[in-house]
N, C-alpha and C. Protein backbone atom coordinates (compact mmCIF):
# COMPACT_ATOMS: atom_id res chain seq x y z
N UNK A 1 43.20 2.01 -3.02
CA UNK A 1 42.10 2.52 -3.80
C UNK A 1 40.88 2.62 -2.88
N UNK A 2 40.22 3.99 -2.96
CA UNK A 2 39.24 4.10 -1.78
C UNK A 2 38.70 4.64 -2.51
N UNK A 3 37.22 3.56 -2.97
CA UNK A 3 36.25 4.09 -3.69
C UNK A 3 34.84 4.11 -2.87
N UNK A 4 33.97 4.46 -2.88
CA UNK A 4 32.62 4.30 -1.97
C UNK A 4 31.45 3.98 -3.25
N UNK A 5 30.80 2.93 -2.34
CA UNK A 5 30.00 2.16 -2.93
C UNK A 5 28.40 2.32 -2.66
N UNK A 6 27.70 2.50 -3.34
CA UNK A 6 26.16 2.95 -3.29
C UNK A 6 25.52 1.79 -4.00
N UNK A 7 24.42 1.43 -3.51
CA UNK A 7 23.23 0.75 -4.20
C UNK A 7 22.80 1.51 -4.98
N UNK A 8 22.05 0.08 -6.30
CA UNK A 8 20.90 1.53 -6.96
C UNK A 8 20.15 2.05 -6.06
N UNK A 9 19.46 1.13 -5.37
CA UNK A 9 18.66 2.27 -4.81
C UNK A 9 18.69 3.36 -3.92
N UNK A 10 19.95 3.54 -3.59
CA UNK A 10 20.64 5.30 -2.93
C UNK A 10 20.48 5.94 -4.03
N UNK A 11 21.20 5.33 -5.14
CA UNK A 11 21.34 6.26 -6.84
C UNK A 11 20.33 7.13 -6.81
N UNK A 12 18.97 5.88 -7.21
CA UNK A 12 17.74 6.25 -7.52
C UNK A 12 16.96 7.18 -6.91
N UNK A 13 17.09 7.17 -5.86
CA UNK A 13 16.39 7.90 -4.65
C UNK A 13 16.95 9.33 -4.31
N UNK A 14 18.21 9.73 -4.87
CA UNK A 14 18.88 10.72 -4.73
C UNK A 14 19.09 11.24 -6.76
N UNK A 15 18.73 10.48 -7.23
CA UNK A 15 18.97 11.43 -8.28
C UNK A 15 17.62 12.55 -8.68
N UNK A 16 18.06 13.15 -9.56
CA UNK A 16 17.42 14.68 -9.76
C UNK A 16 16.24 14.22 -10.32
N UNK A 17 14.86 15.12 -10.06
CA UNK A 17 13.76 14.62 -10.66
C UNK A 17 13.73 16.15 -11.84
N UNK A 18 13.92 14.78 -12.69
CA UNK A 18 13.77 16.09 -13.78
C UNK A 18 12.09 16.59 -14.06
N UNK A 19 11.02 16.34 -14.08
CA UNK A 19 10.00 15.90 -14.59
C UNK A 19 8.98 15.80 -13.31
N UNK A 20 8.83 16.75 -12.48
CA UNK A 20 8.01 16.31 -11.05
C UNK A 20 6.37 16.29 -11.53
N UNK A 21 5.65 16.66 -12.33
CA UNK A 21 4.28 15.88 -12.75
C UNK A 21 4.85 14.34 -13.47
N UNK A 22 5.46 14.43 -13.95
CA UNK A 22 6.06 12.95 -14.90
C UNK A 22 6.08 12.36 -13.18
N UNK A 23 7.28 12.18 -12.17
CA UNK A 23 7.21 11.66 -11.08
C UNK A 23 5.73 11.31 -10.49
N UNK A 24 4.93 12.65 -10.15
CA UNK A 24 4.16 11.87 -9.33
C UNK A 24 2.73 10.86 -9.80
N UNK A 25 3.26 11.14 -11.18
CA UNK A 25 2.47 10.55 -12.34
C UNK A 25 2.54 9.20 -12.31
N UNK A 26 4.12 9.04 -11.95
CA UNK A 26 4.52 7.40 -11.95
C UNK A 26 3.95 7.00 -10.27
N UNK A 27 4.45 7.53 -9.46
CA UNK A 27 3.58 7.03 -8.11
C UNK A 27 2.62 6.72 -7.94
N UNK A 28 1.64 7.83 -8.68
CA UNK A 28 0.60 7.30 -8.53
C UNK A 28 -0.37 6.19 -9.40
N UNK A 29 0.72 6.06 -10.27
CA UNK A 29 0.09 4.43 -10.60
C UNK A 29 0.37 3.65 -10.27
N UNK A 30 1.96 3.34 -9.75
CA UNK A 30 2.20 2.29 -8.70
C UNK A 30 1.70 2.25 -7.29
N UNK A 31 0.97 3.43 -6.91
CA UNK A 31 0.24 3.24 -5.72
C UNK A 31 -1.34 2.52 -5.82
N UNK A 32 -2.15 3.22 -7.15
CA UNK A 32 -3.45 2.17 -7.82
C UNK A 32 -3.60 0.83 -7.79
N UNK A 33 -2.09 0.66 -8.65
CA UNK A 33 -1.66 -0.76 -9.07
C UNK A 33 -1.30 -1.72 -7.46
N UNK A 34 -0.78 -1.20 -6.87
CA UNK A 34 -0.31 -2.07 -5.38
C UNK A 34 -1.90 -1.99 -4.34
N UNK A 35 -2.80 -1.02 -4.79
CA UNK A 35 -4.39 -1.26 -3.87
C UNK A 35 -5.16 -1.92 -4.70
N UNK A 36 -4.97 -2.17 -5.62
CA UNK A 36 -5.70 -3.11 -6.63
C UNK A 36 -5.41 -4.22 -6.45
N UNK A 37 -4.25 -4.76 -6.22
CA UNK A 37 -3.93 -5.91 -6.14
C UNK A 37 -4.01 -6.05 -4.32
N UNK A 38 -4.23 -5.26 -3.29
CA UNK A 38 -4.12 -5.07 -2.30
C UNK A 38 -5.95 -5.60 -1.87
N UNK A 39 -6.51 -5.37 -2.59
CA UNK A 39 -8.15 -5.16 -2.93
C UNK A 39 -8.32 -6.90 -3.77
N UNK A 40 -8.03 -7.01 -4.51
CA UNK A 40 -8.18 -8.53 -5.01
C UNK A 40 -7.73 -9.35 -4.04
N UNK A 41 -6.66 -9.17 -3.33
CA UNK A 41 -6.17 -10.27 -2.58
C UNK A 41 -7.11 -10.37 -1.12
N UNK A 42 -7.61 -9.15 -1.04
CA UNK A 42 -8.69 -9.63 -0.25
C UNK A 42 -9.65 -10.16 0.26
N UNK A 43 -10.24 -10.25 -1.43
CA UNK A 43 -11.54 -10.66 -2.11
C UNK A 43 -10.97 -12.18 -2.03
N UNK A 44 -9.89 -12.57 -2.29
CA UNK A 44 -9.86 -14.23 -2.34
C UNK A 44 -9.34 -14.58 -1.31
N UNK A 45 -9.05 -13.99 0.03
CA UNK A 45 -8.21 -14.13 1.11
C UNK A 45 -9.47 -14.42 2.38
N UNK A 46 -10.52 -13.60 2.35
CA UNK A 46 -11.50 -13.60 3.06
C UNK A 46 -13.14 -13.88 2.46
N UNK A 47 -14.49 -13.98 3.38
CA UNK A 47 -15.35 -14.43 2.97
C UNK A 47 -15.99 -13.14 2.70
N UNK A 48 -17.03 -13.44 1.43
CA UNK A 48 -17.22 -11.96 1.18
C UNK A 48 -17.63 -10.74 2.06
N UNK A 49 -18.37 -10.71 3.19
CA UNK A 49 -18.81 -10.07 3.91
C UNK A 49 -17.49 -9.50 4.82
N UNK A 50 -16.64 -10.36 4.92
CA UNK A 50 -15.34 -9.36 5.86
C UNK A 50 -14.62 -8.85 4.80
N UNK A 51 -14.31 -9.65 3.41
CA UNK A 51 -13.58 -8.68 2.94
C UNK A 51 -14.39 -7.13 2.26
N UNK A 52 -15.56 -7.41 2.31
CA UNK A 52 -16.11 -5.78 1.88
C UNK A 52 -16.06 -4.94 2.83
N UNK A 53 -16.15 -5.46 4.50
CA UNK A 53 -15.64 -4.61 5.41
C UNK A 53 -14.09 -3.96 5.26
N UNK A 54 -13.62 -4.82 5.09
CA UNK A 54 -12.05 -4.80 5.00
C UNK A 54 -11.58 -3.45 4.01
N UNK A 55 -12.22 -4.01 2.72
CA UNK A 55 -12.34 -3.15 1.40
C UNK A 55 -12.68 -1.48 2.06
N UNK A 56 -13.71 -1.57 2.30
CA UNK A 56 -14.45 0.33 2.76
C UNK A 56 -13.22 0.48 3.60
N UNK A 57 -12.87 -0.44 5.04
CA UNK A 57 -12.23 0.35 5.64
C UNK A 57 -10.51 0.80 5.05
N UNK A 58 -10.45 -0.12 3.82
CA UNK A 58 -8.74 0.50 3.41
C UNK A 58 -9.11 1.71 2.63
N UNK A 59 -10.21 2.07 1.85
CA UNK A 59 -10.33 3.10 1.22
C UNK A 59 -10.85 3.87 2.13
N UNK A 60 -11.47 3.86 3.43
CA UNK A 60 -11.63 4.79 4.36
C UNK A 60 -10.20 5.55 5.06
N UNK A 61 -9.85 4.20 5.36
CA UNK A 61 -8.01 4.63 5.86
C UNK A 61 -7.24 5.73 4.70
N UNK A 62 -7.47 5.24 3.47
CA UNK A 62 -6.39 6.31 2.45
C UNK A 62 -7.08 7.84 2.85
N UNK A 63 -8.88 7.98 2.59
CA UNK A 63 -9.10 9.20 2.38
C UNK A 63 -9.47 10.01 3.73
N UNK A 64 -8.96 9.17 4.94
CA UNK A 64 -8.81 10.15 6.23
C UNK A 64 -7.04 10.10 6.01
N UNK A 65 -6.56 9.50 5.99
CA UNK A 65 -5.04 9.18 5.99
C UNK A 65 -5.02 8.71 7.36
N UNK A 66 -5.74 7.52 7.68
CA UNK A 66 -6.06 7.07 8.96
C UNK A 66 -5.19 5.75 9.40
N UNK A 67 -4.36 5.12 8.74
CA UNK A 67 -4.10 3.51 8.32
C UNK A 67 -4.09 2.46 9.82
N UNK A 68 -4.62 3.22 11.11
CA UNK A 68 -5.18 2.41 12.28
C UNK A 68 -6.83 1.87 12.04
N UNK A 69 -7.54 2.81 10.96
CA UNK A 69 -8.81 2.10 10.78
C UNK A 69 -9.21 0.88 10.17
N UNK A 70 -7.59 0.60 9.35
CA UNK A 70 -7.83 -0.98 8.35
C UNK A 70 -7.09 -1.77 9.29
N UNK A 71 -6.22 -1.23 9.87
CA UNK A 71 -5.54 -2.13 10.86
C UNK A 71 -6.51 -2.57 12.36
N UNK A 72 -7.50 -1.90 11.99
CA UNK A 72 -8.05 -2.72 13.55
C UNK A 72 -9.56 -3.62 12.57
N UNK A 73 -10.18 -3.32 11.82
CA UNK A 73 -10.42 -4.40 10.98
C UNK A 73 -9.78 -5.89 10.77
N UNK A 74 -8.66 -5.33 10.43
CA UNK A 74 -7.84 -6.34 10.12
C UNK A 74 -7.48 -7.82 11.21
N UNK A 75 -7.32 -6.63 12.33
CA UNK A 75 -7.20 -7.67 13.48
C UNK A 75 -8.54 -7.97 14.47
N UNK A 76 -9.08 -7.37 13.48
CA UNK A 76 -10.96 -8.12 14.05
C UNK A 76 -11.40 -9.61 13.42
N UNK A 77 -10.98 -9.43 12.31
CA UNK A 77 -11.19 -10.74 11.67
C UNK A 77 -10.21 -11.63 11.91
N UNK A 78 -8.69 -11.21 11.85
CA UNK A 78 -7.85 -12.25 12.54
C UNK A 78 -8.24 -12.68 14.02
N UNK A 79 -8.46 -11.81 14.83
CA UNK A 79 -9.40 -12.30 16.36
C UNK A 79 -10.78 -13.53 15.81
N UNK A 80 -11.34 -13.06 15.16
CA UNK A 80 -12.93 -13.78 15.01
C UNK A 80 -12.33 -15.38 14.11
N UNK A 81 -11.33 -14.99 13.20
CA UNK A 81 -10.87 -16.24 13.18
C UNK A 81 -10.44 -17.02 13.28
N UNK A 82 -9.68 -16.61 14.47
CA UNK A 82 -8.87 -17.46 15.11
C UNK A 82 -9.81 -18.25 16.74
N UNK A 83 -10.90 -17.51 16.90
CA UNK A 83 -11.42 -18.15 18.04
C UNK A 83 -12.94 -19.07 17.65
């Protein structure tokens, strides 16, 4: 018996989008929902002044589509706090 075996998530990822405003409808609230919580965890992760840096530069990063501008933030404050 030679059957082939898929994860859901091959399924999922390959099945038909019936509904492509319905789709990117759903993305884009799970993308809100994951910078929201991406954005809070900041706020309690750092002191306020780096994480509002932090904050501008991830919403700077989305609306250049830049994601080296939060990442060198990021490792500015990991540098500053670690020395």
């Amino acid at each position: 018996m030679d059957r082939k075996f898929t994860s859901i998530l091959d399924e999922l990822s390959t099945a038909p989008i019936r509904n492509r405003e319905q789709f990117i409808e759903h993305r884009a609230e799970q993308a809100i929902a994951a910078i929201q919580n991406l954005r809070k965890l900041l706020r309690e992760s750092f002191p306020e002044e780096a994480a509002s840096d932090l904050d501008k530069r991830l919403i700077n990063a989305i609306k250049t589509d830049d994601p080296e501008k939060f990442r060198r933030g990021l490792r500015a404050q990991k540098k500053g706090h670690n020395d």
